[in-house]
Protein backbone atom coordinates (compact mmCIF):
# COMPACT_ATOMS: atom_id res chain seq x y z
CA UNK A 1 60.89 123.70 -43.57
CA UNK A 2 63.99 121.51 -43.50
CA UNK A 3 67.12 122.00 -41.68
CA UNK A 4 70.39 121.53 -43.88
CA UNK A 5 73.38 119.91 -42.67
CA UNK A 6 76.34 121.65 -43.60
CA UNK A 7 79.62 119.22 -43.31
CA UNK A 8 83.23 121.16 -42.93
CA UNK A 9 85.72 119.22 -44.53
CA UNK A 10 89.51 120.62 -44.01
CA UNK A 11 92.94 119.36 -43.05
CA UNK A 12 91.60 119.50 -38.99
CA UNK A 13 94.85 120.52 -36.97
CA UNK A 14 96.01 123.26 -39.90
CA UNK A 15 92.74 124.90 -40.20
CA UNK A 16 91.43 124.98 -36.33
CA UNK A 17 90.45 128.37 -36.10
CA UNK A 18 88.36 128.37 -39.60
CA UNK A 19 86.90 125.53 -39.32
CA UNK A 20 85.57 126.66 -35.44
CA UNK A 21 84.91 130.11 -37.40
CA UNK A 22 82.93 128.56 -39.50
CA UNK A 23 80.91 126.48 -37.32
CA UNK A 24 80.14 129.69 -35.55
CA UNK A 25 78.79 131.19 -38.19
CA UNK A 26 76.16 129.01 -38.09
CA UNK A 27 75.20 128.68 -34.50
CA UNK A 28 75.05 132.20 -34.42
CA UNK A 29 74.13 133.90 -37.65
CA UNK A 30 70.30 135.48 -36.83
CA UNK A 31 69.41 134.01 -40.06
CA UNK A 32 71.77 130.77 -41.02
CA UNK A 33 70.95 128.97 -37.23
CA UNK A 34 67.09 128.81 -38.27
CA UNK A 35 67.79 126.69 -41.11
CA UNK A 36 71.50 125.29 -41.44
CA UNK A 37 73.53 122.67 -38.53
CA UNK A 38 77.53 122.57 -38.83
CA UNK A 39 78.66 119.01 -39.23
CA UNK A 40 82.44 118.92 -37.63
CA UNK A 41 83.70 115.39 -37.53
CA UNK A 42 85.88 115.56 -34.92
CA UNK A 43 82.82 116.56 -32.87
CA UNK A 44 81.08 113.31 -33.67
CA UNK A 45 81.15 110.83 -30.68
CA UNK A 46 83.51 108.19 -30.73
CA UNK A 47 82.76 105.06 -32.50
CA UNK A 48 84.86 101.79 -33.15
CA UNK A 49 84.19 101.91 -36.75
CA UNK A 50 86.62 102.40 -39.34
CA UNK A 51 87.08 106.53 -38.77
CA UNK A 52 87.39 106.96 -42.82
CA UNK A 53 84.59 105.28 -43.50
CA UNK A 54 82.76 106.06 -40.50
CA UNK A 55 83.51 110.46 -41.76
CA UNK A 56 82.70 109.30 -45.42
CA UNK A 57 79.56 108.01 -44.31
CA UNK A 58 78.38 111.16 -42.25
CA UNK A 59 78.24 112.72 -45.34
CA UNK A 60 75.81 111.07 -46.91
CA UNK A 61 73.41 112.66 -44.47
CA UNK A 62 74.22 115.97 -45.05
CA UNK A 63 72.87 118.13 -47.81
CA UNK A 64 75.56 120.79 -48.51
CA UNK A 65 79.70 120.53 -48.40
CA UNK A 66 82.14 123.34 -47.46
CA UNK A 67 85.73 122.45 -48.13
CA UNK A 68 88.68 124.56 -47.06
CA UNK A 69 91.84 124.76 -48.47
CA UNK A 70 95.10 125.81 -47.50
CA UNK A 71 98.84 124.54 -47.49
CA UNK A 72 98.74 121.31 -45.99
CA UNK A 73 96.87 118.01 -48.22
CA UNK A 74 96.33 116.55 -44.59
CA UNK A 75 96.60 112.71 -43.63
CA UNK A 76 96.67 110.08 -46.67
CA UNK A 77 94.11 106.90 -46.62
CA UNK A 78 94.13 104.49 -49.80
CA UNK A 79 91.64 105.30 -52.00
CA UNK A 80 89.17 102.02 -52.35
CA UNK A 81 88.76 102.63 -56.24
CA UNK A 82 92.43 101.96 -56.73
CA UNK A 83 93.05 105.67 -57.67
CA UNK A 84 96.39 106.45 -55.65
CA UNK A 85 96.59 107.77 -52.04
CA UNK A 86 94.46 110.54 -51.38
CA UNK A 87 93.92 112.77 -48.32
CA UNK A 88 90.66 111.94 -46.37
CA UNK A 89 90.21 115.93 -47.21
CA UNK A 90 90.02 114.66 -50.90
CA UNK A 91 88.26 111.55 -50.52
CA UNK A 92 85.36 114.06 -48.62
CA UNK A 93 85.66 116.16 -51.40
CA UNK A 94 85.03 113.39 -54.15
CA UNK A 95 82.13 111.48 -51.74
CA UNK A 96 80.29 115.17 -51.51
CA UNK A 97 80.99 114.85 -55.72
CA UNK A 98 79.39 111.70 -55.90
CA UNK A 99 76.40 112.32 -54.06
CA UNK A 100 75.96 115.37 -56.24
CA UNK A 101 75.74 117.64 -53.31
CA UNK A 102 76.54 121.53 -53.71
CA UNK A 103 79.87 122.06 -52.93
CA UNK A 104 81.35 125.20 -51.64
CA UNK A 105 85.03 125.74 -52.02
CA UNK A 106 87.38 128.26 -49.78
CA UNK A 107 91.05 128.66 -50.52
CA UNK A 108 92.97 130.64 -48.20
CA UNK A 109 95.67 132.98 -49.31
CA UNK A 110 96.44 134.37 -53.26
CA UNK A 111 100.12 131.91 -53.17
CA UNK A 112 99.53 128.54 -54.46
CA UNK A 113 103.76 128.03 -54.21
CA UNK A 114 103.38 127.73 -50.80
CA UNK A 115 101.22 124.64 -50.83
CA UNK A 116 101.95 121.28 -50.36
CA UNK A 117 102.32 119.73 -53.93
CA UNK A 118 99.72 116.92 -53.60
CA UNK A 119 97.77 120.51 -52.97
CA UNK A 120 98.53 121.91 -56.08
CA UNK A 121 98.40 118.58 -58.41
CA UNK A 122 95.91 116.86 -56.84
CA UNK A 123 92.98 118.86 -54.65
CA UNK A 124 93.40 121.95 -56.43
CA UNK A 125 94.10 120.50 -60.07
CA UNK A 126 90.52 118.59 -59.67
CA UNK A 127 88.77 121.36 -57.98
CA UNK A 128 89.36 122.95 -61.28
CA UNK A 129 88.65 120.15 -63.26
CA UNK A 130 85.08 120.04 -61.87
CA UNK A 131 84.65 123.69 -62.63
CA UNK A 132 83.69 123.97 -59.02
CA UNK A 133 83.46 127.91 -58.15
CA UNK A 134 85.73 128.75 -55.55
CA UNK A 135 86.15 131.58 -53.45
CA UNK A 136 89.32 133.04 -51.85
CA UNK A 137 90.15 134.53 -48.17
CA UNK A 138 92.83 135.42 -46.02
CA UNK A 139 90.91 134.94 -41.96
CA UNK A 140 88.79 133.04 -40.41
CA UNK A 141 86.46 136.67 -40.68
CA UNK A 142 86.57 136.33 -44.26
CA UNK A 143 85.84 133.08 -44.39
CA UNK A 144 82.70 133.76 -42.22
CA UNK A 145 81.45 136.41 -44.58
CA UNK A 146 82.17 134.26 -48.30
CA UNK A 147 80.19 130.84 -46.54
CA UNK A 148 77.42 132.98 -45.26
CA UNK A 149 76.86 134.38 -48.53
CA UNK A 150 77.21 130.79 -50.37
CA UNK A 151 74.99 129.58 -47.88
CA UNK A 152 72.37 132.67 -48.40
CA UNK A 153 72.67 132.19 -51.93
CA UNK A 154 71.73 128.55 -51.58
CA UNK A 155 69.00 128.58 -49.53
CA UNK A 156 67.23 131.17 -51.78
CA UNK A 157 67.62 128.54 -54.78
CA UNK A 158 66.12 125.56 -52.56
CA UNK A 159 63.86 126.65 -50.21
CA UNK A 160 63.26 130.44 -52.00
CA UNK A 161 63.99 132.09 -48.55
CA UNK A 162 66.29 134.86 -48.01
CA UNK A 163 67.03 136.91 -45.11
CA UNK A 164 65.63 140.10 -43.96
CA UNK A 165 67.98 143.47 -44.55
CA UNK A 166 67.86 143.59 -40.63
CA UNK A 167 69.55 139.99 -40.58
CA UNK A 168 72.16 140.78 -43.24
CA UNK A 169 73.44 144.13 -41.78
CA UNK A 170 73.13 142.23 -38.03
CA UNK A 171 75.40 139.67 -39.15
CA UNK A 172 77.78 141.97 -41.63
CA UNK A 173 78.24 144.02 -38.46
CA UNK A 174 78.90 141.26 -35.86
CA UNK A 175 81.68 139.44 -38.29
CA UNK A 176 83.34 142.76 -38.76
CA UNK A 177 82.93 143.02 -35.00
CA UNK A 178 82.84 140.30 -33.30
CA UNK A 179 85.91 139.31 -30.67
CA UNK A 180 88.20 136.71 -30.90
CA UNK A 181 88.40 136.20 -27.33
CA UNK A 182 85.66 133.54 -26.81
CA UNK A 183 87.45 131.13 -29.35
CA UNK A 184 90.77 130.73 -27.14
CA UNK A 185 91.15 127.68 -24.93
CA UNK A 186 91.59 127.96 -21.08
CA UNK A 187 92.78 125.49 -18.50
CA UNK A 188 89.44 124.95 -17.32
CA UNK A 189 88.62 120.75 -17.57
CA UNK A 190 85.24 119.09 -17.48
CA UNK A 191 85.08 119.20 -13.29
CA UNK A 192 86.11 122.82 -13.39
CA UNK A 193 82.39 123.80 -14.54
CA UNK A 194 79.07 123.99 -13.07
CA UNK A 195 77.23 120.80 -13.37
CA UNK A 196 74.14 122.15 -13.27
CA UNK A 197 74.38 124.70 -15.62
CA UNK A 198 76.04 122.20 -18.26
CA UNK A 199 73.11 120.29 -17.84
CA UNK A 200 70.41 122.91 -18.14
CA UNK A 201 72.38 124.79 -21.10
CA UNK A 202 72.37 121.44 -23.18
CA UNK A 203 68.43 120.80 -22.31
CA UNK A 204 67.63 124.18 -24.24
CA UNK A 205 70.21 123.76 -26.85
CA UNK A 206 69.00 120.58 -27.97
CA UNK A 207 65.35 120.71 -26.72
CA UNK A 208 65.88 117.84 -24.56
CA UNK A 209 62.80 116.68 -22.54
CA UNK A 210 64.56 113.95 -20.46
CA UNK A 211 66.69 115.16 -16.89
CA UNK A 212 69.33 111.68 -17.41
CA UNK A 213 71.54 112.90 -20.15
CA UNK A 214 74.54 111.00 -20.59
CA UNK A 215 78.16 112.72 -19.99
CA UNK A 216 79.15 112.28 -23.46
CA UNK A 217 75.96 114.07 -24.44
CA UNK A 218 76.68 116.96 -22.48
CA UNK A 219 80.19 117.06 -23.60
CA UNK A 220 79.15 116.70 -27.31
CA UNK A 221 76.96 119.44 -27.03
CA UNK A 222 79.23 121.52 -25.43
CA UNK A 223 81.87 120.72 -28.26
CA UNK A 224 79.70 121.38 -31.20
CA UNK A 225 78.38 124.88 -29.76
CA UNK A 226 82.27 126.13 -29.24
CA UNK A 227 82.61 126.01 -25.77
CA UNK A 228 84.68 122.86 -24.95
CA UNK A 229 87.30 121.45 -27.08
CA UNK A 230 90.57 119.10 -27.01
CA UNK A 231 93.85 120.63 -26.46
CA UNK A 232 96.20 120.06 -28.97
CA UNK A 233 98.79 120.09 -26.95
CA UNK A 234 97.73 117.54 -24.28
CA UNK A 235 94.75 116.03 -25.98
CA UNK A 236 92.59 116.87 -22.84
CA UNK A 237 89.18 118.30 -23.17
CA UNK A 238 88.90 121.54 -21.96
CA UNK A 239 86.62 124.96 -21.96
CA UNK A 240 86.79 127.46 -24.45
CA UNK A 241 87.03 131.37 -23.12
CA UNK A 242 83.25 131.32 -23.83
CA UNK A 243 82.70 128.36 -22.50
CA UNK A 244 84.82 129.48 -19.13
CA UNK A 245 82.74 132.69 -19.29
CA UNK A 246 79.35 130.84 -18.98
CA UNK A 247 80.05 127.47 -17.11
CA UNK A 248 82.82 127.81 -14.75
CA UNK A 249 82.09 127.07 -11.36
CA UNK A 250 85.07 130.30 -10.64
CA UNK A 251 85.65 132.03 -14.02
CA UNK A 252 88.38 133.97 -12.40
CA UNK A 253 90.54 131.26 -12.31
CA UNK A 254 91.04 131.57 -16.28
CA UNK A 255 90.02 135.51 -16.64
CA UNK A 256 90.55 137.78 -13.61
CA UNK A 257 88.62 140.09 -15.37
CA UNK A 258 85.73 137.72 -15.18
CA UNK A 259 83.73 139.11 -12.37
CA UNK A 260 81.17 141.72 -10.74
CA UNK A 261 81.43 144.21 -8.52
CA UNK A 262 78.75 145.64 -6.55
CA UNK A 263 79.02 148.47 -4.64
CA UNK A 264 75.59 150.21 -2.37
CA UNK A 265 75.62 154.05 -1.08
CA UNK A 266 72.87 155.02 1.38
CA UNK A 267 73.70 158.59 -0.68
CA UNK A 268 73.97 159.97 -4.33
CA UNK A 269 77.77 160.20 -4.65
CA UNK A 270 80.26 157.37 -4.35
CA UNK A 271 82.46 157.35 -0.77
CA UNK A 272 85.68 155.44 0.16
CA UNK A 273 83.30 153.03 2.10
CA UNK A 274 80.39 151.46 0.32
CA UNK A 275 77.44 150.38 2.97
CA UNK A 276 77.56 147.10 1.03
CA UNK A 277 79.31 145.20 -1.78
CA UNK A 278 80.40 141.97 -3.24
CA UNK A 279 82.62 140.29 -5.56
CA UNK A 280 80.48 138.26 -7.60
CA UNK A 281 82.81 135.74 -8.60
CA UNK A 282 80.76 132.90 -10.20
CA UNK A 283 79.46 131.40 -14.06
CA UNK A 284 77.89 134.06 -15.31
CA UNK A 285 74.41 133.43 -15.86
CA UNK A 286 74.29 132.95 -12.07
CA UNK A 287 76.16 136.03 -11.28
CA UNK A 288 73.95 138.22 -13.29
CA UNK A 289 70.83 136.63 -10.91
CA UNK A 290 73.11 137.77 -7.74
CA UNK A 291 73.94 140.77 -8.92
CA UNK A 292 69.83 141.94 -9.87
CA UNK A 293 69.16 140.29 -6.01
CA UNK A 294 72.14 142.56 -4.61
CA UNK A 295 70.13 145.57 -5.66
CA UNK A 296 67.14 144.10 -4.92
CA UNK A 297 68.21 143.68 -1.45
CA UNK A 298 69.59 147.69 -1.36
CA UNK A 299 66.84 149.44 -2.70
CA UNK A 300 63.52 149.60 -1.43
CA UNK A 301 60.36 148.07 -1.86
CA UNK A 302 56.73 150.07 -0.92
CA UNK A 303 53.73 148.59 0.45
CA UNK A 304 50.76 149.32 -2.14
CA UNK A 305 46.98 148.52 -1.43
CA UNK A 306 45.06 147.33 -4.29
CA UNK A 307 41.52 146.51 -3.18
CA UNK A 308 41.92 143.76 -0.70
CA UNK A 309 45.35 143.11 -1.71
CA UNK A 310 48.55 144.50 -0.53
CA UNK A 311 51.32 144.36 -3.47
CA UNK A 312 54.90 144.47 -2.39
CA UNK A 313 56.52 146.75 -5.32
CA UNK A 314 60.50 146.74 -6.50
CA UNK A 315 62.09 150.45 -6.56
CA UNK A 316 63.42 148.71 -10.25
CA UNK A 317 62.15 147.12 -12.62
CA UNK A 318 63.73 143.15 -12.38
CA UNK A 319 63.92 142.60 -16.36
CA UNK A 320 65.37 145.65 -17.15
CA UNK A 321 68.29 145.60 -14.39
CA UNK A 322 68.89 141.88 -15.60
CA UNK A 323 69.08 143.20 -19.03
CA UNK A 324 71.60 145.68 -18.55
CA UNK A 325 73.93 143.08 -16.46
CA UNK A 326 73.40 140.34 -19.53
CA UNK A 327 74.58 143.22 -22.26
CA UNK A 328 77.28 143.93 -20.11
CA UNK A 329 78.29 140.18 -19.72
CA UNK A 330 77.54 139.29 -23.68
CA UNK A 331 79.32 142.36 -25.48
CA UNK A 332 81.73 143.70 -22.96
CA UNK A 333 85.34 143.68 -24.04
CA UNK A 334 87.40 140.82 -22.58
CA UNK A 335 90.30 141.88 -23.70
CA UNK A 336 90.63 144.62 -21.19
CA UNK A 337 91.99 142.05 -18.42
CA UNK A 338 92.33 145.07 -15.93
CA UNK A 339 88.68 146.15 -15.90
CA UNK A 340 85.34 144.12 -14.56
CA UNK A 341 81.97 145.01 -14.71
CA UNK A 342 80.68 147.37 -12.18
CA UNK A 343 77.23 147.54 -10.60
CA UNK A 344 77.06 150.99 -8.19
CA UNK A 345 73.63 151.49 -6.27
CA UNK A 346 72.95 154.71 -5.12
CA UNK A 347 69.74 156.54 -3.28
CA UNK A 348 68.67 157.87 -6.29
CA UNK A 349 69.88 155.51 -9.21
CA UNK A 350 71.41 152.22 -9.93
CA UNK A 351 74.66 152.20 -12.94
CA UNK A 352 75.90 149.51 -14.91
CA UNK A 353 78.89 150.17 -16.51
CA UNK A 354 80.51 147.48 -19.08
CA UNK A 355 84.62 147.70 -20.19
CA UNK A 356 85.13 148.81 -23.33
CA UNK A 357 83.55 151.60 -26.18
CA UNK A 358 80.33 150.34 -28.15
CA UNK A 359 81.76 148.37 -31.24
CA UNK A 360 81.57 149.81 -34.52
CA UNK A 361 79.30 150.71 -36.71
CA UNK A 362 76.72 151.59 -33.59
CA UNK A 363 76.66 155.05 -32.00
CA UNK A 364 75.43 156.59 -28.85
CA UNK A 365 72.70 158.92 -30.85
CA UNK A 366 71.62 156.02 -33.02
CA UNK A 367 70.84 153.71 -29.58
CA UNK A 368 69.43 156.92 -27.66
CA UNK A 369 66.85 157.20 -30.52
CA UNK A 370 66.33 153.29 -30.97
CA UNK A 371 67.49 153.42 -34.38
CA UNK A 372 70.10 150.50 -34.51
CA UNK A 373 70.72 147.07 -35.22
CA UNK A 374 72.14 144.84 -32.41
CA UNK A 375 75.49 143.50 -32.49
CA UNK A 376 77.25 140.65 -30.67
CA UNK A 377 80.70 141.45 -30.14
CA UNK A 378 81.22 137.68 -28.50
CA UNK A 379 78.34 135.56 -30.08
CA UNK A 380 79.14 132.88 -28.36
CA UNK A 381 78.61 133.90 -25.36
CA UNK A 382 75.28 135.84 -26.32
CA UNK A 383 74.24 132.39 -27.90
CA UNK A 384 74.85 130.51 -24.46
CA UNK A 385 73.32 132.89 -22.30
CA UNK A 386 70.43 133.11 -24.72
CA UNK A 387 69.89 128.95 -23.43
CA UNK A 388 69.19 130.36 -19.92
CA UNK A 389 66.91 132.32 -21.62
CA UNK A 390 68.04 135.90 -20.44
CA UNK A 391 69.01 137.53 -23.65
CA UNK A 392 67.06 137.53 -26.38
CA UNK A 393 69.79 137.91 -29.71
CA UNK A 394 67.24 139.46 -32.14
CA UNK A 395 65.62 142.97 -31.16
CA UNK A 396 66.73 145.73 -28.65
CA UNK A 397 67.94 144.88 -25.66
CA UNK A 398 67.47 148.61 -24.99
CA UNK A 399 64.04 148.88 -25.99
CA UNK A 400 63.31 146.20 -23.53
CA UNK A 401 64.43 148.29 -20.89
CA UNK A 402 63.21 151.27 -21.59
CA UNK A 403 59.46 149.40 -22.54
CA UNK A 404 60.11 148.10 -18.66
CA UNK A 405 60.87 151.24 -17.08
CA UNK A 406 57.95 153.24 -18.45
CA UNK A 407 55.16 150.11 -17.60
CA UNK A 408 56.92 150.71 -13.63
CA UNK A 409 56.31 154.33 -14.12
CA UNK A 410 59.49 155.52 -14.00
CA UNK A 411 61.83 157.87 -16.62
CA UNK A 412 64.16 156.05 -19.32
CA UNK A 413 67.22 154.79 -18.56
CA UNK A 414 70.24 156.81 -19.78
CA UNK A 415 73.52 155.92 -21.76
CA UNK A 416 76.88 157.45 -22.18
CA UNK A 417 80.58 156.28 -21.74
CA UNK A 418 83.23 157.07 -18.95
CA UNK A 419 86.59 156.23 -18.31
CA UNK A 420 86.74 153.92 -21.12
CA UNK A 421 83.42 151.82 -20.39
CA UNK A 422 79.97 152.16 -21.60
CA UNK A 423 77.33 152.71 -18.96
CA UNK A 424 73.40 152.44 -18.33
CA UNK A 425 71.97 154.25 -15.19
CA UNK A 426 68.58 153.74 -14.43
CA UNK A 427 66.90 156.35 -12.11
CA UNK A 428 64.41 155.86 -9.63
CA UNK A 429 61.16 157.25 -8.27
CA UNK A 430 63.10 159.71 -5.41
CA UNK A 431 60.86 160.01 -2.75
CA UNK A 432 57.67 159.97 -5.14
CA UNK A 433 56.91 156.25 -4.59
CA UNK A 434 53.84 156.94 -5.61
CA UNK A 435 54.93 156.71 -9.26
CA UNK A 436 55.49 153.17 -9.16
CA UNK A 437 53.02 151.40 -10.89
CA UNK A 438 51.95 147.85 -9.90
CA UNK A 439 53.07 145.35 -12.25
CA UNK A 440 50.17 143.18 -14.47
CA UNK A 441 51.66 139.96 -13.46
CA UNK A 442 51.17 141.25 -10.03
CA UNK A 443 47.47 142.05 -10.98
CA UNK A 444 46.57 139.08 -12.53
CA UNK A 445 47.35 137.31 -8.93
CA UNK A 446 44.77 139.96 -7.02
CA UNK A 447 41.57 139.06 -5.97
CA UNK A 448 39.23 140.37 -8.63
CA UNK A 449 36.54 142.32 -8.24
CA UNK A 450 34.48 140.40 -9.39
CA UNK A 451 35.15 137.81 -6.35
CA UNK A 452 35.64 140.97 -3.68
CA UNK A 453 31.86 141.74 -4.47
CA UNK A 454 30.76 138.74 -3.63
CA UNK A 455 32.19 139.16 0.06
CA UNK A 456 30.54 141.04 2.74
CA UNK A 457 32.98 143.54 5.04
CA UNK A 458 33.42 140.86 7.55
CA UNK A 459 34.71 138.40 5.18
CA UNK A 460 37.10 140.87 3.53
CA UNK A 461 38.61 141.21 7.31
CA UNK A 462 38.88 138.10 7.59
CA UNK A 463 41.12 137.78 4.57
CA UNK A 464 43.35 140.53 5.14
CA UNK A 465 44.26 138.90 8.51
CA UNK A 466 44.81 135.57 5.90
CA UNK A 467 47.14 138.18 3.86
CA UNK A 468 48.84 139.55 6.66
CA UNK A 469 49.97 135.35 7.37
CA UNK A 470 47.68 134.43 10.11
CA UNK A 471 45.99 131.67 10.76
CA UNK A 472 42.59 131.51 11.91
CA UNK A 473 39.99 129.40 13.77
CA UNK A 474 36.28 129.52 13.81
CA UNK A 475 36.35 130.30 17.61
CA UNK A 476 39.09 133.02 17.33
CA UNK A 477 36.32 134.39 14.72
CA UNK A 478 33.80 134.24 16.50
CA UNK A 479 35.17 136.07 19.58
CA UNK A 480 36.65 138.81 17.31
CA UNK A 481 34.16 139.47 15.42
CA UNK A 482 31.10 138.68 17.72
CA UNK A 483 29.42 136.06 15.72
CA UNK A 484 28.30 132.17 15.73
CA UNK A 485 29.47 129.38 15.09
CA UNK A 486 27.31 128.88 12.47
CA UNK A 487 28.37 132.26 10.55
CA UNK A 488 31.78 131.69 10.89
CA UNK A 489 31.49 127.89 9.23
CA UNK A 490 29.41 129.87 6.48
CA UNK A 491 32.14 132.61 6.38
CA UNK A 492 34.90 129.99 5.90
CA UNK A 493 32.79 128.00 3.35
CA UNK A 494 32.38 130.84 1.23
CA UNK A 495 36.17 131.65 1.42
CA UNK A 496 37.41 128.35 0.14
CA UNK A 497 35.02 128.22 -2.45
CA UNK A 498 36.73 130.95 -4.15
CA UNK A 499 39.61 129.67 -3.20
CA UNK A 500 40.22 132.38 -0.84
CA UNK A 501 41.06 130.71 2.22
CA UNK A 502 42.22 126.79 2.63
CA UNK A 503 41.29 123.99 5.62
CA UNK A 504 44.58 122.72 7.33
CA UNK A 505 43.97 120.02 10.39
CA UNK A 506 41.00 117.90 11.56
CA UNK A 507 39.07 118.39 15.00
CA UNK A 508 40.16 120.71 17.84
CA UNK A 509 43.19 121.54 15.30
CA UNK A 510 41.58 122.97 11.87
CA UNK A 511 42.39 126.22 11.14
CA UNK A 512 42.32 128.29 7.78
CA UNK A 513 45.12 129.76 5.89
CA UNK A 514 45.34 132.12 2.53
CA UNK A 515 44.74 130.20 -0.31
CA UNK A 516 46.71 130.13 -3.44
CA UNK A 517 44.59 133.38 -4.92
């Protein structure tokens, strides 16, 4: 099936925030980002071409045209067919004409007398002319919602798809919803953030094989997804909020707010002095990997014997604590610059609890009974961390957990609100530890059963000494177990045929050590 590229032609510095709105739209729709790509031309990479002909040019590979109107005609460039001084708006408008694409027309606000008059007798009087269907809107919301449904529309006349009724109410709710938070710029320039993640986040974003990608690739990237742009006022490249969010090397320095805190009880109640804690102060999607290893490191983790195997068990589930930090992170509110996101560990349970109410339309009864649609209240930011591949932005996040929590043989995890943010505890086993149930990835490392039978009871000692991290030698064997050489060489043999055991050294040095089961 193709992919559709969608070219936003406005007057650039007027219409910033609808033209980024609308670009968003697309990166993030559940059902638009599978088949359309925003075209921005300011988010091309620089070129020493003529930059009219170079942006008339683009859109000649593109196969639909959104043009937004508002007050301002925009920058004038001589027309080539003698025609009078048009706009490069207007010259877009008639090259999308010419190639016969389908045009798509937004005027914002009901007062044409406001408008520039080239507006009024020149875009607008040949919009007209052309019978081209426009629609009208007053945000950059609005906007979202009218080019998603011209887009929708489209798509079902050239390809015959349409969305599901899950994708239209997901993205109804999350442009009713959504935040307008990670759109702002910060102060944050291009060796405030994390190299590293940069690098990995534009690998998955763009399916790039290759480690050597160029800086202006990486910046690019970063542009076209919404999380870098230049400031107007200094011309300087710098992050947006979401982009600060998920790539800063301190996020703090632009949002206080930005931050974990962890807090560990040996008990069941909260005391003036936590036994540990940390400020988790970093990008986010490493913080979230701290902040599932702080718990990790204050809750326990039982010895369990499976045949020959001994299986170090977590008191949590992994996914479903790293779930419940990457909801908080995606669809907390950032507004609320006094609160950050809290992570308290207790004897008995482990709470995450996210600033700010669940967004509207979504209720606590319809999420207890798993009868909701998700919502992104920043989709940026749920986009980008979806690139590290922790969130997935279609399905229940909650579903996962709870699916995660019952395979480790432990009760549901539990929602509610306090204090003006919205919390998940998880609960543990208590001093039951038998209820934890080994994990199938775990399993599928074990020895089988199949190769255990084919191992006679001094062999199996011999590789639960290999589990336990010792090294052996024939003649340590031998003594122990009050054999030959000769049945210790077969012993060994057999071992690291099934890949049991492995030969390190030569000579007087050889020894055996667990193999890679």
């Amino acid at each position: 099936m193709s992919r559709y590229r969608v070219f936003i032609s406005s007057v650039q510095k007027e219409l910033e925030n609808e033209r980024i709105g609308a670009q968003e739209i697309l990166w993030t729709d559940p059902f638009l980002k599978n088949h359309c790509d925003p075209v921005l031309y300011e988010f091309e990479p620089a070129s020493p071409r003529d930059a009219t002909k170079e942006c008339l040019d683009e859109i000649d590979s593109c196969q639909y045209f959104a043009l937004i109107i508002a007050n301002q005609y925009g920058a004038v460039s001589t027309d080539k067919k003698g025609e009078g001084d048009l706009s490069i708006t207007h010259l877009e408008y008639r090259r999308a004409k010419s190639l016969d694409l389908p045009c798509f027309v937004f005027i914002k606000g009901n007062d044409d007398k406001k408008r520039e008059p080239d507006v009024r007798e020149k875009l607008l009087k040949e919009v007209r002319k052309d019978k081209v269907k426009y629609k009208r809107f007053t945000n950059y919301r609005d906007l979202q919602t009218e080019l998603r449904g011209a887009l929708v529309k489209q798509l079902k006349v050239d390809e015959g798809i349409s969305p599901t009724s899950d994708e239209n109410e997901i993205a109804d709710a999350t442009i009713e919803t959504a935040s307008n938070f990670g759109k702002g710029l910060t102060t944050v320039g291009w060796s405030d953030l994390d190299a590293k993640l940069v690098k990995q986040l534009v690998q998955q974003a763009e399916d790039l094989k290759s480690t050597r990608i160029a800086k202006a690739t990486l910046q690019r990237c970063l542009i076209s997804r919404g999380l870098m742009r230049n400031d107007p006022t200094t011309g300087e490249l710098v992050a947006s909020a979401a982009g600060a969010v998920l790539l800063a090397k301190d996020p703090t320095i632009a949002f206080p707010q930005c931050r974990i805190l962890a807090d560990a009880y040996h008990g069941t109640q909260p005391t003036s002095n936590p036994d540990d804690q940390e400020d988790i102060r970093q990008p986010m999607p490493l913080a979230i990997e701290r902040a599932v290893d702080f718990v990790m490191r204050n809750t326990r983790h039982p010895m369990r014997v499976v045949g020959l195997n001994r299986v170090k068990l977590d008191e949590y589930p992994v996914e479903a604590l790293r779930e419940a930090l990457v909801n908080a992170v995606a669809h907390r509110r950032y507004e609320q610059d006094g609160q950050k996101i809290l992570l308290n560990v207790f004897s008995d349970r482990v709470v995450v609890s996210s600033p700010g109410m669940l967004p509207r339309p979504l209720k606590l009864a319809d999420i207890r009974k798993g009868q909701y649609r998700p919502i992104s209240r920043n989709p940026s930011i749920a986009q980008g961390l979806s690139f590290f591949h922790r969130i997935e932005e279609r399905g229940s996040g909650f579903g996962r957990m709870r699916d995660e929590m019952l395979n480790h043989g432990l009760d549901v995890q539990t929602i509610g609100t306090k204090d003006g943010y919205f919390e998940v505890t998880f609960f543990g086993p208590g001093e039951d530890l038998e209820r934890l149930i080994v994990p199938t990835a775990a399993v599928e490392q074990l020895v089988k059963p199949a190769v255990e039978a084919q191992l006679n009871q001094r062999q199996k000692d011999m590789l639960l000494l290999l589990m336990e991290g010792q090294e052996l030698t024939s003649r340590a064997c031998e003594e122990l177990f009050e054999v030959t050489r000769d049945t210790t060489s077969r012993d060994f043999k057999l071992l690291i045929e099934l890949k049991l055991a492995e030969k390190v050294g030569a000579g007087r040095s050889t020894r055996y050590v667990l193999g890679k089961i």
